[in-house]
C-alpha atoms as a PDB file:
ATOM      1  CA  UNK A   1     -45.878 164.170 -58.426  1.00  0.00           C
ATOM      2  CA  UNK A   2     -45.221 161.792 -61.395  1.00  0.00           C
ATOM      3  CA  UNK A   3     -41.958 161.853 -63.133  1.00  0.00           C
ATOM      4  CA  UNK A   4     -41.911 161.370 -66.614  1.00  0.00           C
ATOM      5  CA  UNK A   5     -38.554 160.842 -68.589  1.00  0.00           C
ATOM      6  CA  UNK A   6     -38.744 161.181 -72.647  1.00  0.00           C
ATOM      7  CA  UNK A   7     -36.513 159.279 -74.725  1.00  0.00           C
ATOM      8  CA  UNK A   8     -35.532 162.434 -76.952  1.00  0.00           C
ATOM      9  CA  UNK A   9     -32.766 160.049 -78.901  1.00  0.00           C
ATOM     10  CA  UNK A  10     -35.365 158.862 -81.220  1.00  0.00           C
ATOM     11  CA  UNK A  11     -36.965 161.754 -81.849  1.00  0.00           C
ATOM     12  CA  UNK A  12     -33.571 163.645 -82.637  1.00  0.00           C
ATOM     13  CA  UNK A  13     -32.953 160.952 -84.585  1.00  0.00           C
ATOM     14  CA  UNK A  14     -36.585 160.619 -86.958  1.00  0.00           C
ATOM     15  CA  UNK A  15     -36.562 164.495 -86.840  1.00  0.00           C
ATOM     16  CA  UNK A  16     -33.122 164.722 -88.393  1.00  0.00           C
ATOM     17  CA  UNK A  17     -33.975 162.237 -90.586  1.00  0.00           C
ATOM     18  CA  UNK A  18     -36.997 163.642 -91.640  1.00  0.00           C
ATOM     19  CA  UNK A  19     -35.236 167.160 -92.328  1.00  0.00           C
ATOM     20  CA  UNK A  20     -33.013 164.701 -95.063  1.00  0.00           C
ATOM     21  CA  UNK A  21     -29.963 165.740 -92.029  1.00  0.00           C
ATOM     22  CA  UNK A  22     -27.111 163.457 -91.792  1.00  0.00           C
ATOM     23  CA  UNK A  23     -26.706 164.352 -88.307  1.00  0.00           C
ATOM     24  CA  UNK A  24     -25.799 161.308 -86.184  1.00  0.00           C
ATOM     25  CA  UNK A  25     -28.407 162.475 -83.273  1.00  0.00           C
ATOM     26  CA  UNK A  26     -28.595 166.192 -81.772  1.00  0.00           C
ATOM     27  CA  UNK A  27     -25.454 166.328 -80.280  1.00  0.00           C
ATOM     28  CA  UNK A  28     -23.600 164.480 -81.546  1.00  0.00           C
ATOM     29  CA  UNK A  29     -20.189 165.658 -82.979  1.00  0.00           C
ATOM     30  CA  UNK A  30     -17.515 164.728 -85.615  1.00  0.00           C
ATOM     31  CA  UNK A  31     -15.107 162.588 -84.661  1.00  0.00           C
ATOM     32  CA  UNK A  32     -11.742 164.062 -84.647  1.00  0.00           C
ATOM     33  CA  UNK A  33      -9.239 164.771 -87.358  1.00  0.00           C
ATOM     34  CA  UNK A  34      -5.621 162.624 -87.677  1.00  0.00           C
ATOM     35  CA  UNK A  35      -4.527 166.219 -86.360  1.00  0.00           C
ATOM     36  CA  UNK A  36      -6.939 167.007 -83.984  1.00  0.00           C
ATOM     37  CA  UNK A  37      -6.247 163.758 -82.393  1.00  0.00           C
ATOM     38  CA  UNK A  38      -2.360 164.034 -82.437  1.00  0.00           C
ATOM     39  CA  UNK A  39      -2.894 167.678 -80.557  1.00  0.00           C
ATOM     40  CA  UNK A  40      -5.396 165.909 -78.216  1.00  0.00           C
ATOM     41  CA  UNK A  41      -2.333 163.257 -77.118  1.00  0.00           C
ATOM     42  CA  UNK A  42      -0.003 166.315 -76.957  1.00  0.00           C
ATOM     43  CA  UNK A  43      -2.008 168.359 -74.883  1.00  0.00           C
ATOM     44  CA  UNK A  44      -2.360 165.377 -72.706  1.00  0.00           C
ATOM     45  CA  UNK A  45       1.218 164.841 -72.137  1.00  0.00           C
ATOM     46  CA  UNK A  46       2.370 168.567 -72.270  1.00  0.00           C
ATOM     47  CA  UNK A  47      -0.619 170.667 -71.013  1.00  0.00           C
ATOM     48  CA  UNK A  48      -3.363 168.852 -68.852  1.00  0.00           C
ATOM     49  CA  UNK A  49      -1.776 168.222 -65.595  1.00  0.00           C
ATOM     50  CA  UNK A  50      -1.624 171.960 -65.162  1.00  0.00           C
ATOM     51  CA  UNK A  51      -4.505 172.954 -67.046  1.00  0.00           C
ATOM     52  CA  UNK A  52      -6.473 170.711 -66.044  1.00  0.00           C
ATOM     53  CA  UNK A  53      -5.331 167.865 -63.351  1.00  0.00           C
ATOM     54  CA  UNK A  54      -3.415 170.311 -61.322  1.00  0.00           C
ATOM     55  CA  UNK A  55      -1.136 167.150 -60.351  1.00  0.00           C
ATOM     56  CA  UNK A  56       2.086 169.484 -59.402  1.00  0.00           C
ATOM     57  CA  UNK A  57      -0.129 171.201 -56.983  1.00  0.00           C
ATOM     58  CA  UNK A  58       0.356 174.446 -57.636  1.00  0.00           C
ATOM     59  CA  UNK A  59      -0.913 176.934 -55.630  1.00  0.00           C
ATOM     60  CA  UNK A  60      -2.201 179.473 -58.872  1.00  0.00           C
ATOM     61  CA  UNK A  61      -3.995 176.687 -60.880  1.00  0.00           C
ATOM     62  CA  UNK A  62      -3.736 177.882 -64.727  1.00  0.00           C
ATOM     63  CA  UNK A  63      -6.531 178.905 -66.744  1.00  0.00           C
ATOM     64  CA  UNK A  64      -9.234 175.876 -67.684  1.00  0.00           C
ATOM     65  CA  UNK A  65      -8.588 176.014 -71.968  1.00  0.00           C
ATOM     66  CA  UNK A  66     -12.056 174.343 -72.565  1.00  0.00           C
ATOM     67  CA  UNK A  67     -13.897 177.317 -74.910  1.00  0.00           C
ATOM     68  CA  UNK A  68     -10.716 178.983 -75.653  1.00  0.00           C
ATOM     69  CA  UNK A  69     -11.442 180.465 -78.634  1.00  0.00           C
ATOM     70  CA  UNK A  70     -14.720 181.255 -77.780  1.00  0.00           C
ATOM     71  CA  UNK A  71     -14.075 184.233 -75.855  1.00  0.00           C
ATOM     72  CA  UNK A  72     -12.544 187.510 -77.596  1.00  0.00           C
ATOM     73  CA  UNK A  73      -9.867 187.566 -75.317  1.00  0.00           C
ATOM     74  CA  UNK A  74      -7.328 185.497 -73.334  1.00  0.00           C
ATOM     75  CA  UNK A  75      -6.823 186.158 -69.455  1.00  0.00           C
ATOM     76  CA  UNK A  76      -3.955 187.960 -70.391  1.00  0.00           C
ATOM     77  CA  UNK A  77      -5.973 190.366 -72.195  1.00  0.00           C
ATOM     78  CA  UNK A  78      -4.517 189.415 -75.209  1.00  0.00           C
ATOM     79  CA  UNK A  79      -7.246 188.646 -78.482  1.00  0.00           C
ATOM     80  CA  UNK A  80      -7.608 184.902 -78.642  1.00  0.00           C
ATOM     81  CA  UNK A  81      -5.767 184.253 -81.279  1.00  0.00           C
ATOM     82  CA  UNK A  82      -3.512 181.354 -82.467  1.00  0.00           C
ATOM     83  CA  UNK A  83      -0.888 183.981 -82.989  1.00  0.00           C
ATOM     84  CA  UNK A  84      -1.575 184.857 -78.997  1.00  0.00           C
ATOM     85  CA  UNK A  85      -1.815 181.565 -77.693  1.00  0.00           C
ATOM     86  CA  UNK A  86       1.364 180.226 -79.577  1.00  0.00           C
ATOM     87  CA  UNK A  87       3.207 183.122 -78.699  1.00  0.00           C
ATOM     88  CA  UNK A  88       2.572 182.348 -74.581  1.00  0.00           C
ATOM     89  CA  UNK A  89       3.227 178.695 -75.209  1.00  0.00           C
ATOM     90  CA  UNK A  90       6.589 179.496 -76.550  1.00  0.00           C
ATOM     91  CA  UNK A  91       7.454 182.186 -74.283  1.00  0.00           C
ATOM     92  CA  UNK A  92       5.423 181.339 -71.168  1.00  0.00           C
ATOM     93  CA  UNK A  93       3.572 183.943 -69.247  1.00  0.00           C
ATOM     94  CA  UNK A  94       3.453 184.002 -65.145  1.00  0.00           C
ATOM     95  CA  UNK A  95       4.015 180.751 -63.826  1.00  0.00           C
ATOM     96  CA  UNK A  96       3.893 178.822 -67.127  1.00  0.00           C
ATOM     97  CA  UNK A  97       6.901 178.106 -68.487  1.00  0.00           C
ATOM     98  CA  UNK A  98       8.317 178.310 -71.570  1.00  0.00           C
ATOM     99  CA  UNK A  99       7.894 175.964 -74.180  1.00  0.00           C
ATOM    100  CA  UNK A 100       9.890 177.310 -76.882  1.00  0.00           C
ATOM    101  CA  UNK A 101      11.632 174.194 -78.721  1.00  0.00           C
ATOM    102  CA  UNK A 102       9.835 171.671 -77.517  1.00  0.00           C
ATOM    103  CA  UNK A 103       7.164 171.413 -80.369  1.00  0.00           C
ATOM    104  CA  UNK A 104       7.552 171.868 -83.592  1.00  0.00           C
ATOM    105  CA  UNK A 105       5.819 173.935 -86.050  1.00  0.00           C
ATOM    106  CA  UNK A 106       3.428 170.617 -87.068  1.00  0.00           C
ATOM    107  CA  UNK A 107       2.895 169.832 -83.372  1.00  0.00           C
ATOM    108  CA  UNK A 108       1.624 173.340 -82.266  1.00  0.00           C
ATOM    109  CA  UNK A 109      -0.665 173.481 -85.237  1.00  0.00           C
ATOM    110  CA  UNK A 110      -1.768 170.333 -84.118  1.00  0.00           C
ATOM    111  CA  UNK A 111      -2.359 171.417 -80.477  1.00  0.00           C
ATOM    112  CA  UNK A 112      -3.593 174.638 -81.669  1.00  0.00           C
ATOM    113  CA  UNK A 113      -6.608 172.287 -84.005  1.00  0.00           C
ATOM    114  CA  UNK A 114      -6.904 170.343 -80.602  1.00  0.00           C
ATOM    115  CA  UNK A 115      -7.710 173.551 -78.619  1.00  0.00           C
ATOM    116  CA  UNK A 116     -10.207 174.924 -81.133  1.00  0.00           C
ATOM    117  CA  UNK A 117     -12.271 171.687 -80.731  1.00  0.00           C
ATOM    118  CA  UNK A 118     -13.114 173.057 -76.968  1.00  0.00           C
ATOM    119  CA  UNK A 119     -11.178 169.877 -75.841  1.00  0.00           C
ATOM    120  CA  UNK A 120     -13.391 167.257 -77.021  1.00  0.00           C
END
């Protein structure tokens, strides 16, 4: 059997430009907002190594937040909401603690923009 790989780069490309699309390639995406970046470096230093690196090994390891607001509700069974998800980050829920005072109103909306990117 005989391989074959297709560059499909190019033709994403000549077909979006041939459409009169000013789409960078198929998948490519926007880059990310002044805000969208400044919730990216707080969910770094606040929220990944549960959510994600797990480095406090903990034996329940939190929900993945990738596609958050994708679904119609949070684990909790709460509607995914940024009302919902910035009332559990300021109040905690299970084995999440609080976080109530530690960002500030232009911070959360900030992480909030972050987490509706899917965590790009």
């Amino acid at each position: 059997m005989v391989k074959r790989t297709v560059a499909w780069a190019p033709v994403c490309v000549g077909l979006t430009a041939s459409l009169g699309l000013a789409l960078g390639g198929c998948h490519s995406r926007p880059p990310l907002t002044p805000q969208e970046a400044e919730g990216k470096h707080l969910y770094q230093i606040r929220c990944a190594h549960c959510h994600e690196d797990n480095d406090q090994e903990l034996k329940k390891i939190p929900p993945d937040l990738h596609g958050i607001f994708d679904r119609r509700t949070l684990l909790s069974g709460a509607p995914a909401t940024d009302m919902a998800v910035r009332q559990i980050v300021f109040t905690g829920k299970g084995m999440m603690p609080a976080f109530a005072g530690r960002f500030t109103d232009e911070q959360m909306a900030a992480l909030l923009a972050y987490l509706h990117t899917e965590l790009r």
